[in-house]
Protein backbone atom coordinates (compact mmCIF):
# COMPACT_ATOMS: atom_id res chain seq x y z
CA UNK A 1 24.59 124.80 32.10
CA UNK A 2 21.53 122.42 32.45
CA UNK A 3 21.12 119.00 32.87
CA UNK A 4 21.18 116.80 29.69
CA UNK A 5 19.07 113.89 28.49
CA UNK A 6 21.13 111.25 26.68
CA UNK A 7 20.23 108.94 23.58
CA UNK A 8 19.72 106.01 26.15
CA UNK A 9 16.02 108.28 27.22
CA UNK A 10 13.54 105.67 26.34
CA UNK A 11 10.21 108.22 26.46
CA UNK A 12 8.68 107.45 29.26
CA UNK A 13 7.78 110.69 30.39
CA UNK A 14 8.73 110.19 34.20
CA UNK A 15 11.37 113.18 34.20
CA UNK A 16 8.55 115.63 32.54
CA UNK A 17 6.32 115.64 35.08
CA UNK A 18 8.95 115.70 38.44
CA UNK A 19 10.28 118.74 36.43
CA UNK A 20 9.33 122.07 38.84
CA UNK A 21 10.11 124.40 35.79
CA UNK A 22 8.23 122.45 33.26
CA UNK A 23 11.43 122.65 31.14
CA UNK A 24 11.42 118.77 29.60
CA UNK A 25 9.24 118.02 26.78
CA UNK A 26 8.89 115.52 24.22
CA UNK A 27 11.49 115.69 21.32
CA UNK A 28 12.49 114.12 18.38
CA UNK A 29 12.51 110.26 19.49
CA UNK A 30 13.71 111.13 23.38
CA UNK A 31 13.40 113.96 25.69
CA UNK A 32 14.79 117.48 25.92
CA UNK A 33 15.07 120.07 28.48
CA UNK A 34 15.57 123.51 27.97
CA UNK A 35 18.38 125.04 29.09
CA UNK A 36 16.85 128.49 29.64
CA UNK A 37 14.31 127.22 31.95
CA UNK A 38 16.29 124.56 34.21
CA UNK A 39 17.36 125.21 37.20
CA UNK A 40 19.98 122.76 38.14
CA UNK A 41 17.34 120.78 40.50
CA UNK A 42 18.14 117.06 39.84
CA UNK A 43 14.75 116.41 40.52
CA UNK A 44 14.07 114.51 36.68
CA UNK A 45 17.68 112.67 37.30
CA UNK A 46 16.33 110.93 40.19
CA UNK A 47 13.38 109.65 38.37
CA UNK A 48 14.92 108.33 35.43
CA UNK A 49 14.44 104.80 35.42
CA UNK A 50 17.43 104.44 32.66
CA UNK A 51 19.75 106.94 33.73
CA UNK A 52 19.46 109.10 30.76
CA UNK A 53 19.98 112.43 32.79
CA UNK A 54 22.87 113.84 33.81
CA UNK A 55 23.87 116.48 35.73
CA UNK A 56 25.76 119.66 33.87
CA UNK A 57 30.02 119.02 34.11
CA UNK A 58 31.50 121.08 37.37
């Protein structure tokens, strides 16, 4: 599992560039990461100035 953006991701862009994998790019009206590249890091959920990240269910 990877982290998730929500609907509440406004675009800013702050999680793409903290993202060591380079696996969050701009989607369809929010961000997305991709699952095959993230690595579980947290480092684009601590930049999120909305909260739109989460972390992947234990």
């Amino acid at each position: 599992m990877s982290h998730t953006i929500s609907e509440d991701c406004i675009s800013c862009g702050a999680c793409s560039g903290e993202c060591p994998e380079q696996a969050i790019s701009e989607g369809d009206g929010k961000y997305e990461i991709d699952a095959a590249r993230c690595v579980d890091c947290g480092a684009c959920a601590g930049v999120c100035p909305v909260e739109a990240i989460s972390a992947p269910a234990a």
